[in-house]
Each structure stands twice: as structure tokens, then as C-alpha cells.
C-alpha atoms as a PDB file:
ATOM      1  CA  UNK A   1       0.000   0.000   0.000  1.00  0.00           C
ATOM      2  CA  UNK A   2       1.649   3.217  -1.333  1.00  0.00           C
ATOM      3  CA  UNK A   3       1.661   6.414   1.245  1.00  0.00           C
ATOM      4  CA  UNK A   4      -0.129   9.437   0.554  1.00  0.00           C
ATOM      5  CA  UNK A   5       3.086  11.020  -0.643  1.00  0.00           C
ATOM      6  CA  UNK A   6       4.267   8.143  -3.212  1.00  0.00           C
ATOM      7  CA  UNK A   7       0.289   7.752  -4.337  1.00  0.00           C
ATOM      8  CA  UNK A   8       0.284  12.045  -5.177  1.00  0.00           C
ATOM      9  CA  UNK A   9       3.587  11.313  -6.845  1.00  0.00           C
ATOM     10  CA  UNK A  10       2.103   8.698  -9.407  1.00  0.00           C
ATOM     11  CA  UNK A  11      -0.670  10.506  -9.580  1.00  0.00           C
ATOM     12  CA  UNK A  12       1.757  13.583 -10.789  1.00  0.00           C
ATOM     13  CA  UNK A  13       3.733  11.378 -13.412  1.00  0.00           C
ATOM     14  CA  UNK A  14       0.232  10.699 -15.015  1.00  0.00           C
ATOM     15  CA  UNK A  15      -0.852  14.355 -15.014  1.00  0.00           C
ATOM     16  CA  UNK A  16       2.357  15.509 -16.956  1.00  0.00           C
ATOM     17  CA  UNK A  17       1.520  12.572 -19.487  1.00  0.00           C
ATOM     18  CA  UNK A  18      -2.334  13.289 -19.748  1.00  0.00           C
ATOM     19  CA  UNK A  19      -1.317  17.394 -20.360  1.00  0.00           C
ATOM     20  CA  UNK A  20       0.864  16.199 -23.109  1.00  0.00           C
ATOM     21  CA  UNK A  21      -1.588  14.144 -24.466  1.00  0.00           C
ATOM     22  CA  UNK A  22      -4.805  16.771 -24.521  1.00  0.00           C
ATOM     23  CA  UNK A  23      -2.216  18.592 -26.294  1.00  0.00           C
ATOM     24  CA  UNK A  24      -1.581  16.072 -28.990  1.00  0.00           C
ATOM     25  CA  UNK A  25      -5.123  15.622 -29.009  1.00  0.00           C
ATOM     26  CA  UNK A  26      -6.469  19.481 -29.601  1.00  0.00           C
ATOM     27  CA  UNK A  27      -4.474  19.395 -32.429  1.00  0.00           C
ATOM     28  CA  UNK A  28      -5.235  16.409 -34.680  1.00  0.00           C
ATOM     29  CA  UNK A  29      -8.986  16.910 -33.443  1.00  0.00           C
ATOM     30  CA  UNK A  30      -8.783  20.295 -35.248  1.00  0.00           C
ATOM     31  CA  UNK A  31      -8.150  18.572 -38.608  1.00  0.00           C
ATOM     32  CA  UNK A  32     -11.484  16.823 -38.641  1.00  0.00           C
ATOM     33  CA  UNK A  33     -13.546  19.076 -35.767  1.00  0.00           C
ATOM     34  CA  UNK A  34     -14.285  22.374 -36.166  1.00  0.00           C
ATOM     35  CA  UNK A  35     -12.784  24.945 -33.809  1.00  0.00           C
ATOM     36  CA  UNK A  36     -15.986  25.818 -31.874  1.00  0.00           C
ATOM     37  CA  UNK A  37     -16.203  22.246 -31.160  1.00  0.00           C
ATOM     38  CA  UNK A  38     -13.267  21.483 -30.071  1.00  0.00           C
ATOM     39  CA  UNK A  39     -13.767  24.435 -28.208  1.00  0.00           C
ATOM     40  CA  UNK A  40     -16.604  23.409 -26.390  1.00  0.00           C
ATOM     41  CA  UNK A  41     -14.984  20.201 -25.077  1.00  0.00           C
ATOM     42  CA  UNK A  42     -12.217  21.930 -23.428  1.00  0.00           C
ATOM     43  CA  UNK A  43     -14.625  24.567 -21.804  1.00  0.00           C
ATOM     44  CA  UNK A  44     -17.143  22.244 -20.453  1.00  0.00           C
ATOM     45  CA  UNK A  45     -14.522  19.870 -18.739  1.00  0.00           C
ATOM     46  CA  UNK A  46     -12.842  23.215 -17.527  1.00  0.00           C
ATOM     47  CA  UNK A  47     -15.846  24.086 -16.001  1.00  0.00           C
ATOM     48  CA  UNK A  48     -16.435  20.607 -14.204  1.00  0.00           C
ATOM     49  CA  UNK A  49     -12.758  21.298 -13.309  1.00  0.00           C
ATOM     50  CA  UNK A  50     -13.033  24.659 -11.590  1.00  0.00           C
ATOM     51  CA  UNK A  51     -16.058  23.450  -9.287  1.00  0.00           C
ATOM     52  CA  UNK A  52     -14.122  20.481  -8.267  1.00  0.00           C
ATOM     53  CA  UNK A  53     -11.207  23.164  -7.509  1.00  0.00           C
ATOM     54  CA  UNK A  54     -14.075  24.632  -5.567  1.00  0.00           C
ATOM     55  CA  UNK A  55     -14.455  21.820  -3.462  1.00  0.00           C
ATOM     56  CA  UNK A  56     -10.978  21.392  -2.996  1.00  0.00           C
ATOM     57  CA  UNK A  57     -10.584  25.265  -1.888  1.00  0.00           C
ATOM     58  CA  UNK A  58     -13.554  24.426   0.760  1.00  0.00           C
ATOM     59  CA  UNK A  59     -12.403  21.716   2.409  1.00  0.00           C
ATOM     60  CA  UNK A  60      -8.647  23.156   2.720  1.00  0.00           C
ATOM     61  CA  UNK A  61     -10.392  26.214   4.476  1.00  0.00           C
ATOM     62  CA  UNK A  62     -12.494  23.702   6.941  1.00  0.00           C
ATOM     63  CA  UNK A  63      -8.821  22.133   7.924  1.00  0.00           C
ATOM     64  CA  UNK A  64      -7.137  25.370   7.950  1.00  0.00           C
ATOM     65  CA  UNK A  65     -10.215  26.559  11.127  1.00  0.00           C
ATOM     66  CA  UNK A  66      -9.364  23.540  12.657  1.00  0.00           C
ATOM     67  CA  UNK A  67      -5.473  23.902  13.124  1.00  0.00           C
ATOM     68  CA  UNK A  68      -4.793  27.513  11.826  1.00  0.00           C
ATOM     69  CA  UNK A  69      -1.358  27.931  13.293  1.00  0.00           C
ATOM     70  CA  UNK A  70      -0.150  24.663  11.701  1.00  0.00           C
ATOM     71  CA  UNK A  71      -2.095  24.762   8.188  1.00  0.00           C
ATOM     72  CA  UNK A  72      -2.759  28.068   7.185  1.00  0.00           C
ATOM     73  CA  UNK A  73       1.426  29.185   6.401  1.00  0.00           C
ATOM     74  CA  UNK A  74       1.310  25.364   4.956  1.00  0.00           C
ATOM     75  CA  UNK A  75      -1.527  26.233   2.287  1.00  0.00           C
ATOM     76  CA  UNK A  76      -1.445  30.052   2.595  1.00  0.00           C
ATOM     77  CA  UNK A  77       0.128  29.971  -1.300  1.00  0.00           C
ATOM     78  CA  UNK A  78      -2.202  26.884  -2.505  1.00  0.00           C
ATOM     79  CA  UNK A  79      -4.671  28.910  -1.826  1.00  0.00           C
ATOM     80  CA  UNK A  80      -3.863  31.652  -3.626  1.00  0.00           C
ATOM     81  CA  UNK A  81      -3.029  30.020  -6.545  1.00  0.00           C
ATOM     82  CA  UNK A  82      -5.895  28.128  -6.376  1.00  0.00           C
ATOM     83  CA  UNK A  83      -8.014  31.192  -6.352  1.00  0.00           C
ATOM     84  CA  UNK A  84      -6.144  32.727  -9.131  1.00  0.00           C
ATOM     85  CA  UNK A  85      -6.629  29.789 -10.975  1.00  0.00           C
ATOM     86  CA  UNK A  86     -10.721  29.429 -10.348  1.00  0.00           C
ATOM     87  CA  UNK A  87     -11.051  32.900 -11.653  1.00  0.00           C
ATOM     88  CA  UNK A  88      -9.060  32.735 -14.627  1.00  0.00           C
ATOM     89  CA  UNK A  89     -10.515  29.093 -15.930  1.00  0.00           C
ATOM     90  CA  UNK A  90     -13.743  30.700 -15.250  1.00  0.00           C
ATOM     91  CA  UNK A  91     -13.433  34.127 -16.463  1.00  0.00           C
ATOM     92  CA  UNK A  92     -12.706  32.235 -20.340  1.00  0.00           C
ATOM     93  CA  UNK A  93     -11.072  35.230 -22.418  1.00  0.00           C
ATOM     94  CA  UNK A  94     -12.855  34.979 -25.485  1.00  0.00           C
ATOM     95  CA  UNK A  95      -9.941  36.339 -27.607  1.00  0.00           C
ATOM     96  CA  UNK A  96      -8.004  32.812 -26.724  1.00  0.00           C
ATOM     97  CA  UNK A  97     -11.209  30.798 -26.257  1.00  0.00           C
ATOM     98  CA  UNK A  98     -11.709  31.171 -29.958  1.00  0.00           C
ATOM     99  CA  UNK A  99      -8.871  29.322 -30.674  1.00  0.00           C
ATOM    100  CA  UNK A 100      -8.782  25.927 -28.931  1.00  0.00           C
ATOM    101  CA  UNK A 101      -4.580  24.948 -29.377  1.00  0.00           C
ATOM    102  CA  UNK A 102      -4.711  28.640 -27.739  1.00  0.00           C
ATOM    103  CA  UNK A 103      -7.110  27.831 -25.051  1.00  0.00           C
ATOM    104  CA  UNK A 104      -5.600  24.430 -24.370  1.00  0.00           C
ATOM    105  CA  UNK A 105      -2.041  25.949 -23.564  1.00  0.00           C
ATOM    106  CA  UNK A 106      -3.319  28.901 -21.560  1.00  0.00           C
ATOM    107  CA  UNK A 107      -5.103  25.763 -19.581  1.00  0.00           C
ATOM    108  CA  UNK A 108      -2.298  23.874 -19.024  1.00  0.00           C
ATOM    109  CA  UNK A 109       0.118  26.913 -18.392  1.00  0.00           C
ATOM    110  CA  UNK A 110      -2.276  27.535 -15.567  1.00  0.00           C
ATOM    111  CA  UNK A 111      -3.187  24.156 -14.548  1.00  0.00           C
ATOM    112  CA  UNK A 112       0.830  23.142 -14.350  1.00  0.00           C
ATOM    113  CA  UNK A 113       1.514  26.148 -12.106  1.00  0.00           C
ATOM    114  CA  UNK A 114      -1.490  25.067  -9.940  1.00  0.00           C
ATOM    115  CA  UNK A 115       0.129  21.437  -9.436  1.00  0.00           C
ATOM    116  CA  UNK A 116       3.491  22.921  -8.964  1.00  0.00           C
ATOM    117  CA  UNK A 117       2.323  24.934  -6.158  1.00  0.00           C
ATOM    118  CA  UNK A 118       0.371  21.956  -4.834  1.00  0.00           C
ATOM    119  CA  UNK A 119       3.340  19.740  -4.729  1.00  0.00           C
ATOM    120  CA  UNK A 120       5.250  22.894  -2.396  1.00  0.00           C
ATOM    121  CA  UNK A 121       2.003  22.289  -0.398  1.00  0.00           C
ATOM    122  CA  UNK A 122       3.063  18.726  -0.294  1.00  0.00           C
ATOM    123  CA  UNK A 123       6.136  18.898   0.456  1.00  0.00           C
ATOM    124  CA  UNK A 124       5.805  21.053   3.391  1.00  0.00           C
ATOM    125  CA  UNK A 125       2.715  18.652   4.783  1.00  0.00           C
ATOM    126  CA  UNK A 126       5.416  15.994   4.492  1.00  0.00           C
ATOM    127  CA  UNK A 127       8.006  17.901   6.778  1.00  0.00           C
ATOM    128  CA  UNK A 128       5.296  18.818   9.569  1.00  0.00           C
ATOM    129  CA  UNK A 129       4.343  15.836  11.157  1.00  0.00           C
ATOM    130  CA  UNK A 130       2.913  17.978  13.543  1.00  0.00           C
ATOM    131  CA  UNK A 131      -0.393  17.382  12.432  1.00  0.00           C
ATOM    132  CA  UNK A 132      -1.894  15.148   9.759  1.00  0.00           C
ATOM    133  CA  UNK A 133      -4.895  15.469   8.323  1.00  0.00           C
ATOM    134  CA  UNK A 134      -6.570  13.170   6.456  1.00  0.00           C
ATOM    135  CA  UNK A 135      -8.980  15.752   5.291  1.00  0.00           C
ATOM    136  CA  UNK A 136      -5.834  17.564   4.037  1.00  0.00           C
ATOM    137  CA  UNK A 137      -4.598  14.853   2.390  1.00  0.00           C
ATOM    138  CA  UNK A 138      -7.926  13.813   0.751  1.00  0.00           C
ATOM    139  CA  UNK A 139      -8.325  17.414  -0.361  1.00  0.00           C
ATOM    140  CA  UNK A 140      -4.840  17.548  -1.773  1.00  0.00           C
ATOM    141  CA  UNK A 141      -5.499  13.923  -3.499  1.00  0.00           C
ATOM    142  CA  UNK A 142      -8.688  15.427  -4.673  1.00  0.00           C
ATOM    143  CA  UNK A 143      -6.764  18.565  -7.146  1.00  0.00           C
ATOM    144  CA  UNK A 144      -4.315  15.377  -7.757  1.00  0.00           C
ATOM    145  CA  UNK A 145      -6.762  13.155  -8.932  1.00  0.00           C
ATOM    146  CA  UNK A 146      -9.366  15.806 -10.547  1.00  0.00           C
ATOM    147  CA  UNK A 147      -6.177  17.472 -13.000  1.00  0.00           C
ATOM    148  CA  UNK A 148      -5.598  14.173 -13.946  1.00  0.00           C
ATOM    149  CA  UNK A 149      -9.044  13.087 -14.820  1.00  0.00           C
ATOM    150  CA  UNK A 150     -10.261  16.494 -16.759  1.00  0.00           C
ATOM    151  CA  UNK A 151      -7.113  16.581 -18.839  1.00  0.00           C
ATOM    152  CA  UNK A 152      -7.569  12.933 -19.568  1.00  0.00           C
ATOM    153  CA  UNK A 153     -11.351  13.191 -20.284  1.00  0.00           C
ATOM    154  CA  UNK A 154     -10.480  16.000 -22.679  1.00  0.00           C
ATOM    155  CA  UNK A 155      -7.621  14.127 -24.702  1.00  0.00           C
ATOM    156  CA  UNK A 156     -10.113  11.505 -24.590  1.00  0.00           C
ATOM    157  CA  UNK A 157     -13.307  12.800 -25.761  1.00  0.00           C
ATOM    158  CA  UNK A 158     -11.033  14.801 -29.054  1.00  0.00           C
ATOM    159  CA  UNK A 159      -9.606  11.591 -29.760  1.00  0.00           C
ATOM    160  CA  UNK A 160     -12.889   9.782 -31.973  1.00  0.00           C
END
């Protein structure tokens, strides 16, 4: 049975793949989908996205009541990020959302710098043993597990 901190780290190999792959995936889509389309599938799996990322910010605010001295410096900058990165999946420029390849980049240029900060939020759970929360760890799972699944949907769903 892996630990939390080996299962986020597969969980992260398979992210960097699946981003990659939606990539790949806008792409050849766009030589037999039209743009809007193709379009359409990204936004509608970003928007499932951002209210999981919702979830995720609720729960890490629950924790951080519970033990504020010891979480809140912890996931002070996850949450940040996380709340720069709800409102600008959500806010969907419409001068990039016209172009998916566009679109698709500015997604994963914003989704990679969420997980990057996620992992610092990892790492530093992993050095206070202080406290652990398995609400924390579920939460942090959660962004894991959701990135992986939305990006993956999406390469999926342009690959027919």
C-alpha cells in the first residue's frame, strides 16, 4: 500500500503525461472538428474542473479553522493560486477561447503552475508531522486526482 506522498507522486507522473496528451489531441482533433467544437470540449470539462477546484478550496479552508497555526502558512500559497486559478478558468477570455490549441495551452500553463504549487504544499505537509490530516490529504489527493481526470477526459473525448 503506497503512502499518501508516493500515491500524489504517481498521480503527478500521469498528469504531466495526460497534459501532453490533450495537447496532442487538440491538435489532430482540429483537422477533422471544427474549432468551436473542439472548443466546447475543453470549456465544459474546464468548467467541471473549476467546481471540483471549488471543493478542494472548501475543504482546505475547513482544515485550515481547525489547526490555523499549523495549516494556514502550509496552504497560505495553494490557496492563492488556487483562487487565481478558479477565476481565470472561469473568467474564459474569449480572444483565446476562440482558438482551442490557444485555449488548451493557456489551460495547461495555468493548470501546471497550480500542481506545482500543490506539490510545495506537499512537500511542506510531508516535513510537519505535527499534524496530519486526512482531510488535508484527501483534499490535496482530490486537485491530484481531478487534473488528472479532466485533462484525460479532454484528450479523450477529441480523440474519436
Amino acid at each position: 500500500e503506497p503512502n499518501f506522498f508516493q500515491t500524489i507522486m504517481n498521480i503527478k507522473d500521469k498528469i504531466e503525461v495526460a497534459f501532453e496528451e490533450t495537447q496532442q489531441n487538440v491538435l489532430k482533433s482540429l483537422g477533422f472538428q471544427s474549432n468551436e467544437e473542439v472548443v466546447q470540449t475543453i470549456q465544459q470539462n474546464t468548467n467541471q474542473y473549476v467546481d471540483r477546484l471549488r471543493s478542494v478550496q472548501g475543504v482546505l479552508d475547513e482544515e485550515v479553522k481547525k489547526h490555523s497555526d499549523i495549516f494556514e502558512p502550509i496552504v497560505k500559497d495553494l490557496k492563492v493560486k488556487l483562487d487565481q486559478t478558479t477565476a481565470t478558468l472561469s473568467e474564459q477570455n474569449p480572444e483565446v477561447v476562440q482558438k482551442a490549441k490557444e485555449y488548451q495551452e493557456q489551460l495547461t500553463t495555468n493548470v501546471q503552475s497550480l500542481v506545482a504549487e500543490a506539490q510545495k504544499t506537499v512537500e511542506k505537509l510531508k516535513a510537519d508531522t505535527r499534524v496530519q490530516s486526512e482531510e488535508m490529504q484527501k483534499a490535496l489527493k482530490m486537485l491530484y486526482d481531478s487534473t488528472f481526470e479532466v485533462f484525460t477526459k479532454t484528450a479523450n473525448e477529441l480523440k474519436q
